[in-house]
N, C-alpha and C. Protein backbone atom coordinates (compact mmCIF):
# COMPACT_ATOMS: atom_id res chain seq x y z
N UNK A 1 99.02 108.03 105.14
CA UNK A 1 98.55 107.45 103.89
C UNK A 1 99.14 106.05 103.75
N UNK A 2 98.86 104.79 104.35
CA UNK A 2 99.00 103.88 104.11
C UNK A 2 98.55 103.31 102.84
N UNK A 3 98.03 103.64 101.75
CA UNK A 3 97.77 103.31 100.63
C UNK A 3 99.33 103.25 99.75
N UNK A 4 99.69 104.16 100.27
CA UNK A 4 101.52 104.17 99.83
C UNK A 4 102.32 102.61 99.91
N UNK A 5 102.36 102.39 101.29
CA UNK A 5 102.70 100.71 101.58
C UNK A 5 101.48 99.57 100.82
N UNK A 6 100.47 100.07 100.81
CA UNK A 6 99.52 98.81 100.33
C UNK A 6 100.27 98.91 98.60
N UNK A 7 100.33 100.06 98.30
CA UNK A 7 101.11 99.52 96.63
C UNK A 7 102.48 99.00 96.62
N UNK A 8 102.90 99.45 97.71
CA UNK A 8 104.87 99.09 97.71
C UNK A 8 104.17 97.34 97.97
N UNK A 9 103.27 96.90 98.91
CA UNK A 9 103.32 95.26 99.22
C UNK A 9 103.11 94.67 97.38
N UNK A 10 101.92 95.12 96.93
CA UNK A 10 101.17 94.84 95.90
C UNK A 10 102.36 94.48 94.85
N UNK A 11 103.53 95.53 94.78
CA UNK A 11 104.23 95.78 93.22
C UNK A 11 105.28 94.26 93.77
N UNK A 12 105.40 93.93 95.20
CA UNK A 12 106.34 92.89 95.63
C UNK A 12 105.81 91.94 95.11
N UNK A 13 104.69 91.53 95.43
CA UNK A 13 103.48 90.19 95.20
C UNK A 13 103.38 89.93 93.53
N UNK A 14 103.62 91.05 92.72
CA UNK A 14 103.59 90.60 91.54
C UNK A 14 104.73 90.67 90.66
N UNK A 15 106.04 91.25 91.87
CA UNK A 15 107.25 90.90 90.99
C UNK A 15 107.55 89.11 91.21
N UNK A 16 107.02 88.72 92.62
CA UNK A 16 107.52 87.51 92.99
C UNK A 16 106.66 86.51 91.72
N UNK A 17 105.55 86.90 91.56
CA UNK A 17 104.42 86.38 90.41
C UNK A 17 104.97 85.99 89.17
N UNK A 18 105.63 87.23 88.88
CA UNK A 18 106.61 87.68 87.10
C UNK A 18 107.76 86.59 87.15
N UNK A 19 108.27 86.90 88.27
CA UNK A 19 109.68 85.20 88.41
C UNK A 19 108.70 84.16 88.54
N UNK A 20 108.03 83.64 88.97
CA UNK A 20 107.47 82.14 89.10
C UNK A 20 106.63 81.80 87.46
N UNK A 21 106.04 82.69 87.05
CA UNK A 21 105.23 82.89 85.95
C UNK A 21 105.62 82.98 84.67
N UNK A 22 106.79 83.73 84.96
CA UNK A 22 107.48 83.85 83.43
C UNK A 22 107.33 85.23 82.91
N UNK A 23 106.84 86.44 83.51
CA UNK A 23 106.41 87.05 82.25
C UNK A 23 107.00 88.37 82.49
N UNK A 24 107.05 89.43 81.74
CA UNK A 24 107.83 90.69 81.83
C UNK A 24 107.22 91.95 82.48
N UNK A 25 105.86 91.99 81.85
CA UNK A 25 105.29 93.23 81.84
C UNK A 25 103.38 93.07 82.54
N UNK A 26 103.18 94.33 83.17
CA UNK A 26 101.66 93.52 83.41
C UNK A 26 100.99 94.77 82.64
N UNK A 27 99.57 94.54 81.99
CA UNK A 27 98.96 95.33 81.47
C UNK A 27 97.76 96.24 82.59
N UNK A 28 97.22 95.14 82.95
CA UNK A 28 96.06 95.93 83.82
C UNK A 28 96.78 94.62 85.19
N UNK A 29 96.30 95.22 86.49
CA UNK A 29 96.07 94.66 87.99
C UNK A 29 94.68 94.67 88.04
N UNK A 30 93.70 93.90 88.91
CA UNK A 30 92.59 93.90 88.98
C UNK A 30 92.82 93.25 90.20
N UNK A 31 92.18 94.44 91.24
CA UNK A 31 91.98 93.91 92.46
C UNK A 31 90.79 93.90 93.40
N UNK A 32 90.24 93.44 94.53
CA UNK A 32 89.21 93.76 94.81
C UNK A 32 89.50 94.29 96.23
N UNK A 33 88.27 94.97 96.58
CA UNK A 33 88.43 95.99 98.02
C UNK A 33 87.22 95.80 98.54
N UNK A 34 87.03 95.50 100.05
CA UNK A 34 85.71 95.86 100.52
C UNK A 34 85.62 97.19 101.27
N UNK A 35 84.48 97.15 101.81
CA UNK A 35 83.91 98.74 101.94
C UNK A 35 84.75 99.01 103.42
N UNK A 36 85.08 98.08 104.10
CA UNK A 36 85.59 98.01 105.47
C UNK A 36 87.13 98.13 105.38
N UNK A 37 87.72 98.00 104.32
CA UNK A 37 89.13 97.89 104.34
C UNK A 37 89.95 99.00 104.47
N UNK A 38 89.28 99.77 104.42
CA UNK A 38 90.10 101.35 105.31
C UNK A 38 90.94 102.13 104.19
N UNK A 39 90.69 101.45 102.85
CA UNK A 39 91.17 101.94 101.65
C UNK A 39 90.68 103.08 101.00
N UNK A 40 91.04 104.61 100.90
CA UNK A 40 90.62 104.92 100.09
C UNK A 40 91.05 105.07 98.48
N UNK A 41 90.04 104.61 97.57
CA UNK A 41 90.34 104.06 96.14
C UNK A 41 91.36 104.77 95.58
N UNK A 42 90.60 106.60 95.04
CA UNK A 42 91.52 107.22 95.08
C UNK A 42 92.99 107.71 95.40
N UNK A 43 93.34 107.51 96.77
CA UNK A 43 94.22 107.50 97.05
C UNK A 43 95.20 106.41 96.43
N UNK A 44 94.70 105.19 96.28
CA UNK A 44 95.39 103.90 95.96
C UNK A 44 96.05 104.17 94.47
N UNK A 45 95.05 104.62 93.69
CA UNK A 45 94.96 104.65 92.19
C UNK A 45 96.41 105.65 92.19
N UNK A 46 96.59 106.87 92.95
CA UNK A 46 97.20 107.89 93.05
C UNK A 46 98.88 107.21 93.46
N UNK A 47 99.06 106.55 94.37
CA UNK A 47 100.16 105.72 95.11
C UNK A 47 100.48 104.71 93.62
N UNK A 48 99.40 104.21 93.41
CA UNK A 48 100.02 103.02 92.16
C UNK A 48 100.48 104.01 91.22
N UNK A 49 100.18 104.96 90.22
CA UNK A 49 101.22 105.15 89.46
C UNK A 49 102.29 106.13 90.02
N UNK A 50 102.68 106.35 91.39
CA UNK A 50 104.13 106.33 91.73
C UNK A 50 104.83 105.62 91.86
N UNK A 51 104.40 105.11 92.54
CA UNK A 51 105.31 103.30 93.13
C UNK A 51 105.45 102.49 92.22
N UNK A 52 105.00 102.68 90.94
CA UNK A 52 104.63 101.64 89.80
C UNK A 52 105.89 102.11 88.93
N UNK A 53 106.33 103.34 89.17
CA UNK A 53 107.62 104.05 88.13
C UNK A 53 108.74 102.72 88.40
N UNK A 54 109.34 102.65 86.99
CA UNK A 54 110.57 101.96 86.64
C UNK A 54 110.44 100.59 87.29
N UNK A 55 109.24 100.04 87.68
CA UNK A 55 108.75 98.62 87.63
C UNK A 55 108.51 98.19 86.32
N UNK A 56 108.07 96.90 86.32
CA UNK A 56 107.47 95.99 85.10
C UNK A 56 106.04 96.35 85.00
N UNK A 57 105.31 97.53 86.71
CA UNK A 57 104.24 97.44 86.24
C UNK A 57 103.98 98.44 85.72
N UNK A 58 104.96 99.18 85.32
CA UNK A 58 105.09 101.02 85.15
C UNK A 58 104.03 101.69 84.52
N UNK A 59 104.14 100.96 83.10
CA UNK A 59 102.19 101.18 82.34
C UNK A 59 101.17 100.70 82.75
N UNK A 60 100.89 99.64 83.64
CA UNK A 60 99.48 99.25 84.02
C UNK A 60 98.54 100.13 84.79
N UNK A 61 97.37 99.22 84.39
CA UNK A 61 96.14 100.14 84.37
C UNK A 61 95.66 99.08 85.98
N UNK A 62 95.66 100.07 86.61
CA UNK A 62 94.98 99.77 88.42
C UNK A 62 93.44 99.72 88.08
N UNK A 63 92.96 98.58 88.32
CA UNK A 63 91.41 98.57 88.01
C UNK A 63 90.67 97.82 89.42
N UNK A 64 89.62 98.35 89.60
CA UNK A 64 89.70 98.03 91.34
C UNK A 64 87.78 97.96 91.45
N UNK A 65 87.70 96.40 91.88
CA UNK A 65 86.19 95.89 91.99
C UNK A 65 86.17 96.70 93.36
N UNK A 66 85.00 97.34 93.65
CA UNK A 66 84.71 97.03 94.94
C UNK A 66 83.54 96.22 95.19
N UNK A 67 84.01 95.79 96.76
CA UNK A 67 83.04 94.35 97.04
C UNK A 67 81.86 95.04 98.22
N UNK A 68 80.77 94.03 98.13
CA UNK A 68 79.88 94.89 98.99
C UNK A 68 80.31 94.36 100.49
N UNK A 69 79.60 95.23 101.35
CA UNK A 69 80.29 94.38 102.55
C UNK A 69 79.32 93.46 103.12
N UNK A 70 79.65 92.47 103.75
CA UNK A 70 78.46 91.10 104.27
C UNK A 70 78.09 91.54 105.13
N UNK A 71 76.89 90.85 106.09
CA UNK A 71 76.65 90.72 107.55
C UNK A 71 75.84 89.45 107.67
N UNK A 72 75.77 89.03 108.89
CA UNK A 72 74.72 88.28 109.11
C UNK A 72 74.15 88.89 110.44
N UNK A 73 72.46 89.05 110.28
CA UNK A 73 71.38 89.37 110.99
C UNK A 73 70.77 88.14 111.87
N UNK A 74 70.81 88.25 112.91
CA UNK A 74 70.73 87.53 114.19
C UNK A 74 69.24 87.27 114.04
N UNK A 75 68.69 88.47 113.89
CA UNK A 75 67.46 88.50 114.03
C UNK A 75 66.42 88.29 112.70
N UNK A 76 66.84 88.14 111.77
CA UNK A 76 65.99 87.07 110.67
C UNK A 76 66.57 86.11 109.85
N UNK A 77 68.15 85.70 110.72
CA UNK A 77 68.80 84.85 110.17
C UNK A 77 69.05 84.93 108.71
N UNK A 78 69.64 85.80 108.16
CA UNK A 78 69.32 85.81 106.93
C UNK A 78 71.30 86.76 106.76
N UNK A 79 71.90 86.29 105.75
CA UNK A 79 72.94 87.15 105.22
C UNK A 79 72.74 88.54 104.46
N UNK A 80 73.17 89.65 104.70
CA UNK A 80 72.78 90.87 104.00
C UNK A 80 74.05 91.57 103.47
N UNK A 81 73.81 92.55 102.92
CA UNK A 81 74.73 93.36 102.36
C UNK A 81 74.88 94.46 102.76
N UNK A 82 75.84 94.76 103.42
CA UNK A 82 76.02 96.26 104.10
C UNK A 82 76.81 97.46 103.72
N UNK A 83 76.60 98.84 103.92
CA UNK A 83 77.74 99.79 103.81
C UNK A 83 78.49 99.65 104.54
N UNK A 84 77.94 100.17 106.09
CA UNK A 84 78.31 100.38 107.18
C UNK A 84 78.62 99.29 107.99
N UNK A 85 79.69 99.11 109.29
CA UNK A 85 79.48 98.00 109.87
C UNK A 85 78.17 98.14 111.19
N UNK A 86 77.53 99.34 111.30
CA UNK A 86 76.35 99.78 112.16
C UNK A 86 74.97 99.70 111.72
N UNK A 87 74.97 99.88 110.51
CA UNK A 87 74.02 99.64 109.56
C UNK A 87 73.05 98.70 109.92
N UNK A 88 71.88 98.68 109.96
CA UNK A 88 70.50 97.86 110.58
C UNK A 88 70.15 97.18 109.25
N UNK A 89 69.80 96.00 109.22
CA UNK A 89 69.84 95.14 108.41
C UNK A 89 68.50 95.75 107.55
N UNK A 90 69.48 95.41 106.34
CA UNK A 90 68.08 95.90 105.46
C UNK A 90 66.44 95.04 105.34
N UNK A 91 66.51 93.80 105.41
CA UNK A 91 65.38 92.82 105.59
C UNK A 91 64.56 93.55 106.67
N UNK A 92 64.74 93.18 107.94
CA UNK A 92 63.89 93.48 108.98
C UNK A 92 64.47 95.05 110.24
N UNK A 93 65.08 95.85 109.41
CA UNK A 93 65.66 96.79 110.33
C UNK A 93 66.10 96.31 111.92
N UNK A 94 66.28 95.26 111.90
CA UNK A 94 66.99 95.18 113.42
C UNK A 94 68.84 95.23 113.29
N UNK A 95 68.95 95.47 114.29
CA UNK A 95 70.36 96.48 114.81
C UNK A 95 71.30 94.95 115.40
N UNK A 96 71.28 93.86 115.18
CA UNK A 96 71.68 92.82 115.17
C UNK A 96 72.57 92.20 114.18
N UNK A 97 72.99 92.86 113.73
CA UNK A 97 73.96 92.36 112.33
C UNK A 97 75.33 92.36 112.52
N UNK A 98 76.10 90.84 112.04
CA UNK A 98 77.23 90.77 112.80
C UNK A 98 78.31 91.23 111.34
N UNK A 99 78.94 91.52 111.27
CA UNK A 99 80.04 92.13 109.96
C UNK A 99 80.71 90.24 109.58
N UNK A 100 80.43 90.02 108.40
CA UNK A 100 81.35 89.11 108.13
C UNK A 100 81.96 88.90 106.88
N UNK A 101 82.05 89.85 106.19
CA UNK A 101 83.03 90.36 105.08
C UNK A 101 83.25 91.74 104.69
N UNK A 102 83.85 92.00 103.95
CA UNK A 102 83.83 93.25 103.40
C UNK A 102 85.04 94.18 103.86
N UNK A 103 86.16 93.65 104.19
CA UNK A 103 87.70 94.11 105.04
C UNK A 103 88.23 93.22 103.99
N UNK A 104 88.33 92.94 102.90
CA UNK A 104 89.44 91.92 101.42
C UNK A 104 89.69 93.21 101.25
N UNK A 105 90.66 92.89 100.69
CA UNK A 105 91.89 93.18 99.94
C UNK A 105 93.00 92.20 98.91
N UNK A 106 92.40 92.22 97.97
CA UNK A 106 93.24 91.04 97.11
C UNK A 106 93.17 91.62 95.50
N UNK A 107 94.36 90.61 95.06
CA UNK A 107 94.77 90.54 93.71
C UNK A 107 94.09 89.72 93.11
N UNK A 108 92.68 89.95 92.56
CA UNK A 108 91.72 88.98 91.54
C UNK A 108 92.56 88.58 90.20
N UNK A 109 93.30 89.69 89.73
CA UNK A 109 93.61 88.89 88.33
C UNK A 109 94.89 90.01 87.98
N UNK A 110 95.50 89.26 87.03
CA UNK A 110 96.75 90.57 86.33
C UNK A 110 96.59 89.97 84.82
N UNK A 111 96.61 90.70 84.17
CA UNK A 111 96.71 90.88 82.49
C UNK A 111 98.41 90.91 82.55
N UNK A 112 98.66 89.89 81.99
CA UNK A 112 100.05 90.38 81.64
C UNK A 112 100.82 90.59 79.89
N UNK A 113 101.80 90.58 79.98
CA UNK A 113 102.34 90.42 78.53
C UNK A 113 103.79 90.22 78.41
């Protein structure tokens, strides 16, 4: 369960945030995930309020965009949106689609107080 370490990195990134920033407490995290990032949500949501005990982020609310995943299709030149990284492009069903997003993982925003 690496979702365990993805919150231990996360609670680091926004203590270093709280010293540069000024602030004490965070209300909500808002992060985003693509479909490729090997994350499962659940699990994450589950890891954050352990790892979150006797932090600054102890009450916050884990709120989590997911992002669609990209490709680009060789074969009608065109950018698409994928689940899968196998997935046949939705435009013209050809099997030519190269993955070029959708593996993020980031901190979009923190509510603090």
């Amino acid at each position: 369960m690496h979702e365990m370490s993805i919150c231990e990195s996360l609670i680091q990134v926004i203590e270093e945030q709280a010293k540069t920033k000024k602030f004490n407490r965070v209300k909500t995290v808002f992060i985003e995930v693509g479909p490729f990032a090997g994350i499962e949500i659940d699990a994450l949501k589950f890891c954050f309020d352990i790892v979150c005990r006797n932090t600054l982020i102890e009450s916050a609310k884990l709120e989590v965009l997911e992002l669609p995943g990209k490709g680009w299709c060789f074969e009608c030149q065109q950018e698409v949106n994928i689940s899968d990284r196998f997935d046949p492009c939705p435009i013209c069903n050809g099997f030519s689609v190269q993955s070029r997003g959708g593996d993020e993982l980031r901190i979009k925003e923190l509510e603090v107080y």
